[in-house]
Every structure is written in C-alpha cells, then in structure tokens.
Protein backbone atom coordinates (compact mmCIF):
# COMPACT_ATOMS: atom_id res chain seq x y z
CA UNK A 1 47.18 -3.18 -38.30
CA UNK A 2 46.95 0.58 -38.32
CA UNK A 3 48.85 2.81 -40.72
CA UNK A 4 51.32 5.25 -39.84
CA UNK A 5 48.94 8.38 -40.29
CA UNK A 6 46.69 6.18 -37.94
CA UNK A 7 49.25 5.72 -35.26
CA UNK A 8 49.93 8.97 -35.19
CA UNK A 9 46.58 10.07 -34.71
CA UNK A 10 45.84 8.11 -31.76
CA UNK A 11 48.98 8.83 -30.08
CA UNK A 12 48.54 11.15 -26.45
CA UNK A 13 52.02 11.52 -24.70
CA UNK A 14 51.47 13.56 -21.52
CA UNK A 15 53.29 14.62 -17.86
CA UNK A 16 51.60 14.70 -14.38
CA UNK A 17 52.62 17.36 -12.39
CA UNK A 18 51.57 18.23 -8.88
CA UNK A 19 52.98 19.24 -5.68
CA UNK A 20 54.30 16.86 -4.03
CA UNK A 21 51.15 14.74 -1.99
CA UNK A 22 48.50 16.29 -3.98
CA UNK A 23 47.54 12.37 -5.49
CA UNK A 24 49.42 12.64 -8.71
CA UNK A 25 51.08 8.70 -7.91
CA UNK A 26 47.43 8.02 -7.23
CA UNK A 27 45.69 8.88 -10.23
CA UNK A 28 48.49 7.73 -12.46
CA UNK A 29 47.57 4.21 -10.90
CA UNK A 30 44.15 4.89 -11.76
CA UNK A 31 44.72 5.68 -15.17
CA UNK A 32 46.83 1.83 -15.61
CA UNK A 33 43.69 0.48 -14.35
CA UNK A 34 41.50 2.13 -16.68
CA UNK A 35 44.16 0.34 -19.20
CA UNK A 36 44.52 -2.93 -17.24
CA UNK A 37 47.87 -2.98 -16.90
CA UNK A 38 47.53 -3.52 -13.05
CA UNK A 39 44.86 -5.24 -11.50
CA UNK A 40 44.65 -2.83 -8.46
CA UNK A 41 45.37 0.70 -7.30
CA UNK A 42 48.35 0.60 -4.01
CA UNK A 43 48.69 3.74 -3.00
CA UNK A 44 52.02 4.85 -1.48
CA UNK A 45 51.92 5.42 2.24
CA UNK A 46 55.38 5.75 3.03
CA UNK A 47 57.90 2.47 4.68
CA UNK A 48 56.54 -0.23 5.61
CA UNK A 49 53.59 -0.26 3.03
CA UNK A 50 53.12 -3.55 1.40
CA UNK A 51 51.54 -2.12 -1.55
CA UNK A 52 53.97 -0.02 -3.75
CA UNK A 53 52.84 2.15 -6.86
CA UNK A 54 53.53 1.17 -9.98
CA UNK A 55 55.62 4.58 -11.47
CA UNK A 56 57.63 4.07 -8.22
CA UNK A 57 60.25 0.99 -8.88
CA UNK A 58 63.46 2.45 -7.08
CA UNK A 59 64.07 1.16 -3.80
CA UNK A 60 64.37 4.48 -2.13
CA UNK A 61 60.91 5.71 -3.76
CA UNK A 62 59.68 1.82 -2.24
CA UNK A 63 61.22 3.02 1.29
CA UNK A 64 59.89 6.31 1.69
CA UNK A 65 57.04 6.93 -0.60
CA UNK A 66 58.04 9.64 -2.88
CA UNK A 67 58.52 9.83 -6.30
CA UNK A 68 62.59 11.02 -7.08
CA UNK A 69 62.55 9.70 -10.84
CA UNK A 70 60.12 10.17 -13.79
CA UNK A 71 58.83 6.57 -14.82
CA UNK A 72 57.41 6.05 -18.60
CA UNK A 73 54.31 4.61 -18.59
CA UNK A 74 52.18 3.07 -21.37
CA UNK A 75 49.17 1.59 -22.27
CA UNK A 76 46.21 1.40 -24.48
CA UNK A 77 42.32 2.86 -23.72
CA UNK A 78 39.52 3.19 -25.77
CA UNK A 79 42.00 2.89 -29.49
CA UNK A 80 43.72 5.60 -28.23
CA UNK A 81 47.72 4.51 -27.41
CA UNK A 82 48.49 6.60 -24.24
CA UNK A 83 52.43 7.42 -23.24
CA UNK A 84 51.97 8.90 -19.55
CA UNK A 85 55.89 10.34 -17.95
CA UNK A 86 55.31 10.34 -13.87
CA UNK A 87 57.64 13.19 -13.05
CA UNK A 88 59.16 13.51 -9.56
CA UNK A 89 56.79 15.14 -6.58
CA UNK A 90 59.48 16.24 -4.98
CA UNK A 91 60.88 19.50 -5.58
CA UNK A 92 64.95 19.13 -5.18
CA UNK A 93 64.28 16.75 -8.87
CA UNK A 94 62.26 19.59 -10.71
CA UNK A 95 65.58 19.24 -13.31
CA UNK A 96 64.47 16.23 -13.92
CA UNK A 97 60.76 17.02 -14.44
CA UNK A 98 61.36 20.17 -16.32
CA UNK A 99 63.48 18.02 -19.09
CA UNK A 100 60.53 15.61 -18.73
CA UNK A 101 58.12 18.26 -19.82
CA UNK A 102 60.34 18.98 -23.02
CA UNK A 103 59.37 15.37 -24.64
CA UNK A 104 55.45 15.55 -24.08
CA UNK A 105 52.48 17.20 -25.82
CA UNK A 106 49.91 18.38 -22.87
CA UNK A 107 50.28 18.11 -19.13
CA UNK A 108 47.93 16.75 -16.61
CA UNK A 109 47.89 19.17 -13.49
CA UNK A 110 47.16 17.67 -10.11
CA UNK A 111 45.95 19.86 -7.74
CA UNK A 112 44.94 19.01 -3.94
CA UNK A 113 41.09 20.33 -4.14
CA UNK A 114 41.86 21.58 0.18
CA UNK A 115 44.98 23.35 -1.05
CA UNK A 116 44.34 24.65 -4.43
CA UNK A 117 47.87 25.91 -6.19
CA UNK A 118 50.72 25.39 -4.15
CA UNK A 119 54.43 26.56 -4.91
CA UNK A 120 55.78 23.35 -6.95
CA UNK A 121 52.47 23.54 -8.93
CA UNK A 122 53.29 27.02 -9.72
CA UNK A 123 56.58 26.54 -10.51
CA UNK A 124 56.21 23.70 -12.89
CA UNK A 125 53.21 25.76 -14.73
CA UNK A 126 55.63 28.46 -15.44
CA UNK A 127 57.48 25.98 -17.44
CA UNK A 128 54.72 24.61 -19.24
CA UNK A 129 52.92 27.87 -20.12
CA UNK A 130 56.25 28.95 -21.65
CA UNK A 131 56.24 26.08 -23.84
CA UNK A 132 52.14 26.85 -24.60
CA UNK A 133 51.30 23.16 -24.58
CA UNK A 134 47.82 22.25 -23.39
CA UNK A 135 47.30 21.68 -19.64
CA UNK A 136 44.42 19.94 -18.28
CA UNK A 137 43.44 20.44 -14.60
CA UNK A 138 42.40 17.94 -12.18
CA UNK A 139 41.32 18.93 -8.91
CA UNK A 140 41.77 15.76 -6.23
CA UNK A 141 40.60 14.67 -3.18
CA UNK A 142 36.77 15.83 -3.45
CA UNK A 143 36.19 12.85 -1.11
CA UNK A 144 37.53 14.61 1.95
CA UNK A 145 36.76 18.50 2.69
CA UNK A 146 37.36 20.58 0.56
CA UNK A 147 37.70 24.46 -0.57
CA UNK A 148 34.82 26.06 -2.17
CA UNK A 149 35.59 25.03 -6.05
CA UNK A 150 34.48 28.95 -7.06
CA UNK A 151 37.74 29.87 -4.98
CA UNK A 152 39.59 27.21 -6.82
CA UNK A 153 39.07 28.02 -9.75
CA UNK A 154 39.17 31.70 -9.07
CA UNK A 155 42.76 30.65 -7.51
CA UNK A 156 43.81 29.29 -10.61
CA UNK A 157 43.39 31.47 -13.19
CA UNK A 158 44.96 34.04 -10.94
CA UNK A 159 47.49 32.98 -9.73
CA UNK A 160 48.88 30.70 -12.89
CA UNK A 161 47.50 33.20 -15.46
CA UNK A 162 45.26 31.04 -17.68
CA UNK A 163 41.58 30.65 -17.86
CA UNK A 164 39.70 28.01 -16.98
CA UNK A 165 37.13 26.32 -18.54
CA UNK A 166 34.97 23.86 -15.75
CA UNK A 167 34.16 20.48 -17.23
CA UNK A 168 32.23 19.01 -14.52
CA UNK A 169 31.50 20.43 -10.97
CA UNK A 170 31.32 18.83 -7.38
CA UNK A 171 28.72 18.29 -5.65
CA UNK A 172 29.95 19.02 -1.82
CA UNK A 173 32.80 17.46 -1.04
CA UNK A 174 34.08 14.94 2.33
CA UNK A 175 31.27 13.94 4.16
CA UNK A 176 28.20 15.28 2.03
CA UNK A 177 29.85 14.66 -1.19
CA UNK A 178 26.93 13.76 -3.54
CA UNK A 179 28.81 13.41 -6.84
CA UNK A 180 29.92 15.48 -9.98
CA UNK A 181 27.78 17.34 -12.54
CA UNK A 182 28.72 16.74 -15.84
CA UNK A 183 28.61 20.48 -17.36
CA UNK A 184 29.17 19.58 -21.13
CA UNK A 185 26.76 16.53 -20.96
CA UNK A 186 24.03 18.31 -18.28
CA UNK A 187 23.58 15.16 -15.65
CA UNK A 188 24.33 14.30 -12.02
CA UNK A 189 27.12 11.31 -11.72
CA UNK A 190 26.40 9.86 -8.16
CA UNK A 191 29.23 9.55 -5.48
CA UNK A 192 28.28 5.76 -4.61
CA UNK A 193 27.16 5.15 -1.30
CA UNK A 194 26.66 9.18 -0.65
CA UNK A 195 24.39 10.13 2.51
CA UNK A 196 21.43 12.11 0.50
CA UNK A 197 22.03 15.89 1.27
CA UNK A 198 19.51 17.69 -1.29
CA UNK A 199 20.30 20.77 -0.32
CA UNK A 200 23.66 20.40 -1.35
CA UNK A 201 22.35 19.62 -4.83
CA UNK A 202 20.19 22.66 -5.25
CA UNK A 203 23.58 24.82 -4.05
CA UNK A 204 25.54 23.55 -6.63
CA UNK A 205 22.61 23.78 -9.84
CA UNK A 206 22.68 27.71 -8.59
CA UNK A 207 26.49 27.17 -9.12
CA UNK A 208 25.90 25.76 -12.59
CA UNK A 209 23.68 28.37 -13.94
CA UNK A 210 26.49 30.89 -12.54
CA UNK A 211 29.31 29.10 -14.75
CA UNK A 212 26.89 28.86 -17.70
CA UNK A 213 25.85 32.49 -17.64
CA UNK A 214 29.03 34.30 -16.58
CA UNK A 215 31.74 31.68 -17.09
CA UNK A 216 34.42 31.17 -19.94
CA UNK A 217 33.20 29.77 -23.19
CA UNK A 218 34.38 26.42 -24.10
CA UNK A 219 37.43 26.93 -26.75
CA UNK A 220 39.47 23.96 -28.48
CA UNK A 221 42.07 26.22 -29.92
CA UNK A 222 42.71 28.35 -26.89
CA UNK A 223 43.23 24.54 -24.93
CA UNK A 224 45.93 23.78 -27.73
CA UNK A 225 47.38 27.09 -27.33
CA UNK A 226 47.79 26.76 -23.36
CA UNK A 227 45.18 29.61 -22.99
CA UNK A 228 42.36 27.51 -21.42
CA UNK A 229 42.63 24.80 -19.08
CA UNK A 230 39.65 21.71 -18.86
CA UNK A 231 38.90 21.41 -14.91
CA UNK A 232 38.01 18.25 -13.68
CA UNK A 233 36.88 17.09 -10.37
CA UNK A 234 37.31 13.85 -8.86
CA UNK A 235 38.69 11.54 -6.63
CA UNK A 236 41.60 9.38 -7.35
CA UNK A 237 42.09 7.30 -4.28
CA UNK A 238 38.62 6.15 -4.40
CA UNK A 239 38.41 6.14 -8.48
CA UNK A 240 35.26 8.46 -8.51
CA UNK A 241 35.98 10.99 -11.80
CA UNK A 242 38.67 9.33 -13.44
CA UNK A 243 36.70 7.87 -16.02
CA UNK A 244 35.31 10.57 -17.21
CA UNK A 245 38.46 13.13 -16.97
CA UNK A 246 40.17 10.47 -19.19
CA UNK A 247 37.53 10.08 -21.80
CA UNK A 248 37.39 13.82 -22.26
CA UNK A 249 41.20 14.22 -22.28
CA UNK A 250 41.30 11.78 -24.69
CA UNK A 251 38.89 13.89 -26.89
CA UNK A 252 40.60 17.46 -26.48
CA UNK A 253 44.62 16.75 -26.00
CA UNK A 254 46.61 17.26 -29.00
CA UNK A 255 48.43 14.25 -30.89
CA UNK A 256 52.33 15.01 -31.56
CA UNK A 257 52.98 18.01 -32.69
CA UNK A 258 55.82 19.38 -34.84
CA UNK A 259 59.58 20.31 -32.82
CA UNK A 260 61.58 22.85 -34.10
CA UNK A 261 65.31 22.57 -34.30
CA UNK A 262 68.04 24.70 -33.46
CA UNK A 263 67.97 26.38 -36.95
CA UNK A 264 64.17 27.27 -36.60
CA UNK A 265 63.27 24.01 -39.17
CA UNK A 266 60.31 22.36 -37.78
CA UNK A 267 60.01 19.02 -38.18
CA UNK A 268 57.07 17.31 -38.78
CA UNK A 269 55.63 13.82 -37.13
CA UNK A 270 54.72 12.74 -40.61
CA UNK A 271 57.90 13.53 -41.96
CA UNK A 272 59.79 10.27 -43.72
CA UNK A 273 63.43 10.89 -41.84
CA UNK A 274 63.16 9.58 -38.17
CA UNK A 275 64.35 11.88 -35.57
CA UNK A 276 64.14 12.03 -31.56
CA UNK A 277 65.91 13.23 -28.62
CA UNK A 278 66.92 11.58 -25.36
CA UNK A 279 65.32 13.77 -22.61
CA UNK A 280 66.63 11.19 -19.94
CA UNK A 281 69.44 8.27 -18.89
CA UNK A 282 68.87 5.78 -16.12
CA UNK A 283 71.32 3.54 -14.34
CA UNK A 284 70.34 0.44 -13.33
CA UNK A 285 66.40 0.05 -13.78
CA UNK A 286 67.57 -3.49 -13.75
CA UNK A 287 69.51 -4.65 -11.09
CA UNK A 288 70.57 -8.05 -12.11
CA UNK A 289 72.12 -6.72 -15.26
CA UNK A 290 73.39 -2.69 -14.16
CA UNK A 291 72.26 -2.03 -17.51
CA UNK A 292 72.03 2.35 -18.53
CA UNK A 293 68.68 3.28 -20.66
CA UNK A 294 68.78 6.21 -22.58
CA UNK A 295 64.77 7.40 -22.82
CA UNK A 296 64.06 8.89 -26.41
CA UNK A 297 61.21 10.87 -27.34
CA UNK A 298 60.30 10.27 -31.40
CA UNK A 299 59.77 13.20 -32.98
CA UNK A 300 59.02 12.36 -36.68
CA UNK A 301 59.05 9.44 -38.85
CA UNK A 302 58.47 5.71 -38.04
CA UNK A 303 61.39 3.48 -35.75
CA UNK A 304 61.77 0.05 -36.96
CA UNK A 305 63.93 -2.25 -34.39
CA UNK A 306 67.56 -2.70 -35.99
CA UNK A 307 67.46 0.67 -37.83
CA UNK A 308 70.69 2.59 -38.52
CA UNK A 309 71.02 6.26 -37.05
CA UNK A 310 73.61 8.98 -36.54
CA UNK A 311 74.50 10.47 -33.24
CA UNK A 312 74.04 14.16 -34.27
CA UNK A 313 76.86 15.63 -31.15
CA UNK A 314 79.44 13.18 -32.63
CA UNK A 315 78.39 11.93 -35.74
CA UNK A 316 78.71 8.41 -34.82
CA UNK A 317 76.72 5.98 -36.90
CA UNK A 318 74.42 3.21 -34.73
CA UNK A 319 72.43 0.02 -34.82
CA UNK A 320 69.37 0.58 -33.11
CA UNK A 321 68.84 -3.33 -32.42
CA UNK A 322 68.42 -3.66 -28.63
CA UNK A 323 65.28 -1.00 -27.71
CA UNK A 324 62.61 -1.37 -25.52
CA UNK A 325 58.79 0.08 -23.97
CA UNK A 326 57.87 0.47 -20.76
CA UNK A 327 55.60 -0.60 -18.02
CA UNK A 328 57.52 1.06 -15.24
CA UNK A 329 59.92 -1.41 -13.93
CA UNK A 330 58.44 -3.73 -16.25
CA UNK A 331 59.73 -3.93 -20.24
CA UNK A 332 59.45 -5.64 -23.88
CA UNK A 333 61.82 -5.26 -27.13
CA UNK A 334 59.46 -3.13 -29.44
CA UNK A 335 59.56 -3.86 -33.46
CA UNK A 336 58.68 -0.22 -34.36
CA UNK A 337 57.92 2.77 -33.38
CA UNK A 338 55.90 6.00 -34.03
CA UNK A 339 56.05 10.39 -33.20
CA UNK A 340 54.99 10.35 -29.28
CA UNK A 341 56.38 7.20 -28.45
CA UNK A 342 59.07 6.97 -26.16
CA UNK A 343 62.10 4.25 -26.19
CA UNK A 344 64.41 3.30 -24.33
CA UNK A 345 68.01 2.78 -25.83
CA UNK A 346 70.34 0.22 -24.32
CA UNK A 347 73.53 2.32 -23.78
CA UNK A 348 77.35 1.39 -22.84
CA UNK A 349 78.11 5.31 -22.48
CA UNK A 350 77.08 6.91 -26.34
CA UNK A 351 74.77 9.29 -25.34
CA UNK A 352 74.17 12.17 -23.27
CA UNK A 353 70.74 13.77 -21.81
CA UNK A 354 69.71 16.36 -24.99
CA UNK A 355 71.28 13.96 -28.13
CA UNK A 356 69.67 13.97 -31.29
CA UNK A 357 69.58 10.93 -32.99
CA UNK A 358 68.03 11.01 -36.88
CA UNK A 359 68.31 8.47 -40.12
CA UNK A 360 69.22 9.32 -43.75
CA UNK A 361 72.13 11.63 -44.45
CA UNK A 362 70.17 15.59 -43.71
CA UNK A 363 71.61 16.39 -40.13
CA UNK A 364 68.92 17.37 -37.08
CA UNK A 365 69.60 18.55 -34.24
CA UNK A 366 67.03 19.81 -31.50
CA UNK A 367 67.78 22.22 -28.88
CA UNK A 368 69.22 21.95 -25.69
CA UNK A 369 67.42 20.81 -22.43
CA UNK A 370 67.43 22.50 -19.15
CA UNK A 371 70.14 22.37 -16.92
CA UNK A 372 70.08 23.72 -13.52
CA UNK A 373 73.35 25.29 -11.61
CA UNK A 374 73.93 23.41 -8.29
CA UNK A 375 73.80 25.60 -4.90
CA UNK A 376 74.50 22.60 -2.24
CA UNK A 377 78.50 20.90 -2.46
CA UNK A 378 79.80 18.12 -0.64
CA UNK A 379 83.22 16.21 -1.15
CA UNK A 380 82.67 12.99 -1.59
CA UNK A 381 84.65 10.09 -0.07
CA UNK A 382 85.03 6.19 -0.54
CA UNK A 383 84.62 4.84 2.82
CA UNK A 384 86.33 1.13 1.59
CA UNK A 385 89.71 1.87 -0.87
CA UNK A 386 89.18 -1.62 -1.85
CA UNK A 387 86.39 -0.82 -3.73
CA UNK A 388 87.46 2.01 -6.21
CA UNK A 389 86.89 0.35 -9.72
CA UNK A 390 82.73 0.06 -8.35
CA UNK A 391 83.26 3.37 -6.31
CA UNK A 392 83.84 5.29 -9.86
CA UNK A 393 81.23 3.37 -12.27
CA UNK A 394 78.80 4.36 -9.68
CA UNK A 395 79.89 8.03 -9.37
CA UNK A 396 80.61 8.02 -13.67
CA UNK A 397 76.80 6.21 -14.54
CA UNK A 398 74.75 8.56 -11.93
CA UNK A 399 76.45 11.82 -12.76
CA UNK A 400 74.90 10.81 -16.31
CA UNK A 401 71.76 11.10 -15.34
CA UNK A 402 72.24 14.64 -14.96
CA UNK A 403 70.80 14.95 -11.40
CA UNK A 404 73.82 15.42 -9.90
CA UNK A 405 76.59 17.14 -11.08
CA UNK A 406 80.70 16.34 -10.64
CA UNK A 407 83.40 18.31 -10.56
CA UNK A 408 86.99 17.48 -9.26
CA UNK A 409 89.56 19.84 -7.25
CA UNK A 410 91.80 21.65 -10.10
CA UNK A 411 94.89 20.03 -8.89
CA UNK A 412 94.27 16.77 -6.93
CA UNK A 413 91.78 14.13 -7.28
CA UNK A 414 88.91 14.85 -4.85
CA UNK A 415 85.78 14.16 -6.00
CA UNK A 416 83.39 16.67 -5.24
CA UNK A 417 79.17 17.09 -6.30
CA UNK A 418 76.96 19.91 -6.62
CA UNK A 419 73.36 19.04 -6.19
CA UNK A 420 70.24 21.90 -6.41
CA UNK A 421 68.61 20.15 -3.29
CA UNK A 422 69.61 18.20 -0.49
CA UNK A 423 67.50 14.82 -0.91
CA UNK A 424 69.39 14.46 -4.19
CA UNK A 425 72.62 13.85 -2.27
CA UNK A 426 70.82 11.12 0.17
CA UNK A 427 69.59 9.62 -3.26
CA UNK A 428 73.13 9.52 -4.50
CA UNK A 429 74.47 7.73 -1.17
CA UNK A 430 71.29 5.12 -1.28
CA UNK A 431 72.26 4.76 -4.79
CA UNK A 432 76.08 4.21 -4.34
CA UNK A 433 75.95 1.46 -1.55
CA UNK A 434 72.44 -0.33 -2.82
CA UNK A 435 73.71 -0.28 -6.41
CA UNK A 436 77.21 -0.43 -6.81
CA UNK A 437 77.99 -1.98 -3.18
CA UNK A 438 79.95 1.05 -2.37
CA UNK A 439 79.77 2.67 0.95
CA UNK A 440 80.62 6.48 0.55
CA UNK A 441 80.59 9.47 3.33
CA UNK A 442 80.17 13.09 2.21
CA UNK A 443 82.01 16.43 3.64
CA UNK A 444 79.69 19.32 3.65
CA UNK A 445 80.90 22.20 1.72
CA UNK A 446 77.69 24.35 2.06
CA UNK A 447 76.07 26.47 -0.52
CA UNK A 448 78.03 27.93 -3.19
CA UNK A 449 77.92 30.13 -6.31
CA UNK A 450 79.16 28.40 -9.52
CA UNK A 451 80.70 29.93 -12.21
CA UNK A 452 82.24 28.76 -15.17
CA UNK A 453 85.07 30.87 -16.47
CA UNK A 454 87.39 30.74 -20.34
CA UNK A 455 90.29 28.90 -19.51
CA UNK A 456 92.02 31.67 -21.81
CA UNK A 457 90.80 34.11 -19.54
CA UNK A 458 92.18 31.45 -15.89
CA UNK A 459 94.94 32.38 -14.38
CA UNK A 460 95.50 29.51 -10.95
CA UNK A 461 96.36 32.38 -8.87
CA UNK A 462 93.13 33.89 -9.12
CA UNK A 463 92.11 30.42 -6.65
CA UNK A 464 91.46 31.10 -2.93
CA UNK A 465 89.48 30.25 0.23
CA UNK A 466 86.57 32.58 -1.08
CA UNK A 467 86.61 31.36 -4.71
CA UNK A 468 87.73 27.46 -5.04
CA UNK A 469 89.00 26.51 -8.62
CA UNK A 470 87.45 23.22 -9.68
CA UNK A 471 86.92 21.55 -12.58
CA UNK A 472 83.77 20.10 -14.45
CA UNK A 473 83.40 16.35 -15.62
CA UNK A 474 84.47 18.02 -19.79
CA UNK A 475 87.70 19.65 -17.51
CA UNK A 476 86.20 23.09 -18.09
CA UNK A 477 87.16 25.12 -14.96
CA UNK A 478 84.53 26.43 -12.29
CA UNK A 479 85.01 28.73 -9.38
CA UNK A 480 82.80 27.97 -6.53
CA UNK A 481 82.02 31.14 -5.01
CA UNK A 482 81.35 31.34 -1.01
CA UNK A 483 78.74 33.75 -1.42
CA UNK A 484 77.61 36.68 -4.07
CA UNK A 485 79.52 39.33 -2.40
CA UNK A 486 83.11 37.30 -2.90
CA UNK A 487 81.73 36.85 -6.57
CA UNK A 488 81.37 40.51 -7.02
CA UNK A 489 84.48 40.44 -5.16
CA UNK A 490 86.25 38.93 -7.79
CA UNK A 491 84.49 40.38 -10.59
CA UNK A 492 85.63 44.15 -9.23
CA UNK A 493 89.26 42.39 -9.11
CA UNK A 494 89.43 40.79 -12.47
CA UNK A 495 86.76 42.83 -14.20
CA UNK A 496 87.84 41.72 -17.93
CA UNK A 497 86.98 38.06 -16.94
CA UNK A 498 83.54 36.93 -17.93
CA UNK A 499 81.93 34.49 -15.48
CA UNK A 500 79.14 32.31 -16.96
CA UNK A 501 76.49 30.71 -14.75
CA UNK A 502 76.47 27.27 -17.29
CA UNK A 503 79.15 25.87 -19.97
C-alpha cells in the first residue's frame, strides 16, 4: 500500500478541451483503454449509434452525440493514478467547462490536425493560460488529410500565445500517412498497414533537422509555467499515437499543486487539514434513485470515508459517510482519499457549486468559481398543473447545477430562466420531462441585459416594458434590460443607482 507522499506523487488530474468534433470524446476513450476500463473504443456518431462513449451517460448526449456535461473519469496506467474531467464540446456549456478547469492541474488540448485552432479552442486557452497551468497539445486526425504541421504549429503559438515545443512529428498524413517520428527518442513509429511513400519520409527528416536546428528548446519549467506546450501527433479514432502522448504526459504533467485561498494562504497537498471545493452538482446521474452528487476536488490532506467536515459558507458540521469515484455513469464507495482526487458527495441540498469543505477547527475557504450572466430568457410553463410538486424539484435540482439560471417575476409567481446559449434550454426541457416526468413549454423572451441592483437603492417604479424587475433564486432583484441603449437609458435616469453585472 502506498504512503500518502506516494499517492500524491503519482496523482495526474487533467481536462480535455477541444472544439467541439475535433476527437476529444475519442481520445478520452482511448485513454480508458490504455487503462482497461473498457474493452473497446465506440465512437459517438450521433442517434441511432449503437455504440455510445463512455464520458457520455445522459440520454440527450446518447441521442445526439455531443457532450453537454463534464464526466469524471478515472483509472490507473503504468503506477501512475490518472483523474481525467471530459468537459462539454459544445460551446453554450463553456460555464461548465471553465469551472471544470478550476479543479485540475494541466489540460490536454485537442486540436483537429485539418483545422488547427478554432474559436472554442481559443476561448478555453484564454482561460487556462490565465490560470498558467501546463497544457499539452494533441493534434488529431493525422489519418485523414491534413494541414501542413509547420502551419500548425506556426498557428498555434500565434494565435494562443505560447510556444511550442514538437514531441513527435507526422509523417504525411490521410492517404500517405507513414507514421510519427519520435523527436526526443530519434526513430520512425510505423502507421500499420501504410502504402510505402519514401519520399514522404525524406520530406519530413528535412522537417526534423529544421525543428532541431531552429526550433524551441525543450524546457520542463516553462511546461509547468504554461509557457511551452508538448505537441503530439496522432490519431485517436484509429489509436495510432496515443500510447506514446500518454507515456510522455505522464512524465512531464505536474502532480497537485498548492491552491491559494481567498486570503492569499496557500495551501499545500501535503498539508495535515483536509480541504476541497465542489467545482460541480449533478441531478440524477442515477435514475432509479434521483439522487444529487456534489463533485469535490481535494486540495490538501488525506479523505478517509466517514470523516467529519465543516461547510465553510454556513458553518455546518458533516459526516462524510456516503462518497463515491467514478467511472462515468459507473461508481464505487471509496475508503479514502488523496490531493487530485475527485469525489463525489451524496447531497439532499447542503451545498452549492464553489463550497469549501475542510476538517479541524482553522477555517478555509477558496475562491469563487466562474459564473456567467445569461443573455437568452424564456418563461417557463408547466404544461400538466397536476404535476407541480415534480414540476418544481426538477426546476429547484437543475438550477443547482448552475447551468441555468432562475429568476421569478418581482410580484407574481412566473418562473422565468436565463441561459448563455440556446441548447442549454432544450437540455433543460429533455431534462424536465425524461427526469422528473414533467412536460414544460417555454415563452421566448429574447436576449436581455441583466443587472443586479441594491435593493436599498430599488424603487418598483423604476420597473417597465424596457427594464423588467425580477428577482434571483437568493430574492436579490434583477432588471432585465431590452437592450444596452434602455440600460444606459436608465442609468442617465437614475444615475446614483449602481447596476452590477453579477450578485
């Protein structure tokens, strides 16, 4: 049994994320394999596919082939424990992904290798670089044509900012693809079954020479600074690269690193005094039993199953008896615990997405996670008023999960959600009437502008047409703007009231 210090050491707790069809589903599947926790690769081709990715258990994701939810995945290669998150591809859940991001210690960057960088890519950098975690590129879909991986790489450090560092190099791509050459180790892997093309080879040792003579030097601490990114080149639909991306991110990513908390402490993995954070909540990963996991990252200190914590926003004192790891859908009650690790907390309703949790008496608490302000509202409506006891669980548990938000009209009872894309509302519906067998109609209230204002500052007159008066799920009041120019409207009106774009 390995020590703490041990544990520690061998622990790699990384995101994927790509734009959305760049493979990043894909080569998460690989990576189980490599672990043998599945005993083969189904790639996600949209309805009607028999075979459905592991990181994608909700129906909808089962129906349409995407990826709306981040899954925890975990497993166990060459002594090295390995926690992967599989963020969302698609782009109206990047709230989701960017509090993902917050609870891991390097990314894994998929990029499609006939693309290069596309928007979501770029966007999701920008979140990682500000963090300066380690990012490790890999470059898919070397199987089918692709761009010149020069121009890739050139595309990269240009457009995202960072340098890169090749690992290994294609050789061709699609049709003439003859393999990878391993820069670090200086050999030719073979693409099995590849039509001999030896021209292609001599191209690419020109190539080499280029990157060796006039490329960036190889630098561990600028990788753990964010500064240099590892490129890899493969092919994870046909498993050709994977191996060795894996082994070498297994050599250069960091282990957990120290989290600093709101009063600039930083606390250490190997500190005594357990502390984490819950970065997500889930509804119903089990159907049969509607049960809510909250998803905590460990940040120091060692969990041991039936522990006693506090509940830093509340000080409430709890039993943490009933905790479990994940496989995806699938799950097992875990004795203890260790810095990188994530759990997952039964919950009846204690905790909200950005809780600290911590043992022993000395308080923690870690900063706040992103939230985004919704642009897109619609009212929402029960279609059956039989059914309102399931029609508000469902509403109450999903707004939890903090991809939606609610807000009610100031004086009735209307229920009305705010959403930053428009798939998130056709998520909520699938949700409501597959979940909580509640069948629910929406009325479009377009875009809006939401601002939260002091309800010392509110006076109910100041409500009209242009500028509805709502209130938030705490009861803080929110005026949802028709457009900027009837917010500066207002602010020229009332120009001693301070609007705030969050509460």
């Amino acid at each position: 049994m390995e020590n703490f210090q041990e544990q520690l050491k061998d622990r790699r707790t990384f995101a994927i994320i790509s734009h959305p069809d760049a493979g990043k589903t894909t080569l998460t599947e690989q990576l189980l394999l490599h672990g043998g926790v599945i005993r083969e690769a189904g790639t996600v081709k949209g309805r009607g596919s028999n075979k459905l990715a592991s990181s994608d258990w909700m129906a909808i994701e089962q129906q349409r082939g995407i990826s709306v939810t981040s899954s925890v995945l975990q497993f166990d290669y060459e002594g090295k424990r390995i926690n992967i998150l599989d963020t969302p591809g698609h782009e109206d859940f990047s709230e989701d992904t960017y509090r993902t991001l917050m609870a891991v210690d390097s990314v894994v960057m998929v990029v499609d290798a006939a693309k290069g960088i596309e928007p979501q890519t770029k966007k999701l950098f920008e979140i990682v670089s500000q963090r300066g975690i380690p990012v490790f590129t890999f470059f898919n879909k070397i199987d089918r044509d692709a761009r010149h991986p020069l121009d890739l790489v050139d595309e990269l450090e240009s457009t995202l900012g960072i340098q890169a560092y090749p690992m290994n190099w294609p050789v061709g791509s699609g049709h003439i693809l003859q393999g990878i050459y391993d820069l670090r180790r200086q050999e030719l892997i073979d693409f099995p079954n590849a039509t001999p093309h030896p021209e292609v080879v001599d191209e690419t040792m020109d190539e080499v020479e280029l990157l060796q003579d006039a490329g960036n030097d190889f630098d561990q601490e600028a990788i753990a600074k964010g500064k240099l990114t590892p490129v890899f080149f493969g092919s994870a639909l046909v498993n050709f690269g994977v191996t060795e991306f894996l082994r070498e991110y297994l050599n250069y990513a960091p282990s957990p690193a120290a989290a600093k908390t709101v009063d600039d402490r930083e606390v250490q993995p190997e500190d005594e005094q357990f502390t984490g954070f819950v970065f997500k909540i889930q509804a119903n990963m089990d159907p049969r039993h509607r049960d809510r996991i909250a998803f905590v990252r460990i940040v120091s200190g060692e969990f041991n199953r039936g522990m006693d914590v506090t509940l830093q926003r509340n000080g409430k004192k709890m039993r943490l008896s009933n905790v479990t790891q994940f496989m995806a859908e699938e799950r097992e009650n875990v004795q203890t615990a260790v810095p990188g690790d994530i759990i997952g907390l039964y919950d009846t309703g204690n905790f909200q997405i950005g809780d600290t949790i911590f043992s022993g008496k000395k308080a923690v608490q870690f900063p706040e996670l992103p939230t985004f302000t919704p642009e897109l509202f619609n009212r929402v409506i029960a279609k059956d008023v039989m059914k309102q006891k399931s029609y508000h669980k469902g509403i109450d548990q999903l707004v939890q999960e903090g991809t939606i938000q609610l807000y009610k009209s100031w004086l009735g009872s209307d229920y009305i959600i705010g959403a930053v894309g428009q798939l998130q509302f056709e998520v909520f519906q699938f949700r409501m009437e597959n979940e909580y067998n509640t069948e629910i109609q929406f009325e479009p209230m377009g875009s809006k502008v939401a601002r939260w204002i002091d309800p010392n500052q509110l006076d109910e007159k100041m409500s009209s047409t242009r500028n509805l008066l709502v209130k938030d799920r705490f009861d803080n009041p929110v005026f949802l703007f028709e457009n900027k120019f009837a917010m500066n409207w207002f602010m020229d009106k009332y120009p001693d009231v301070e609007l705030e774009e969050k509460m």
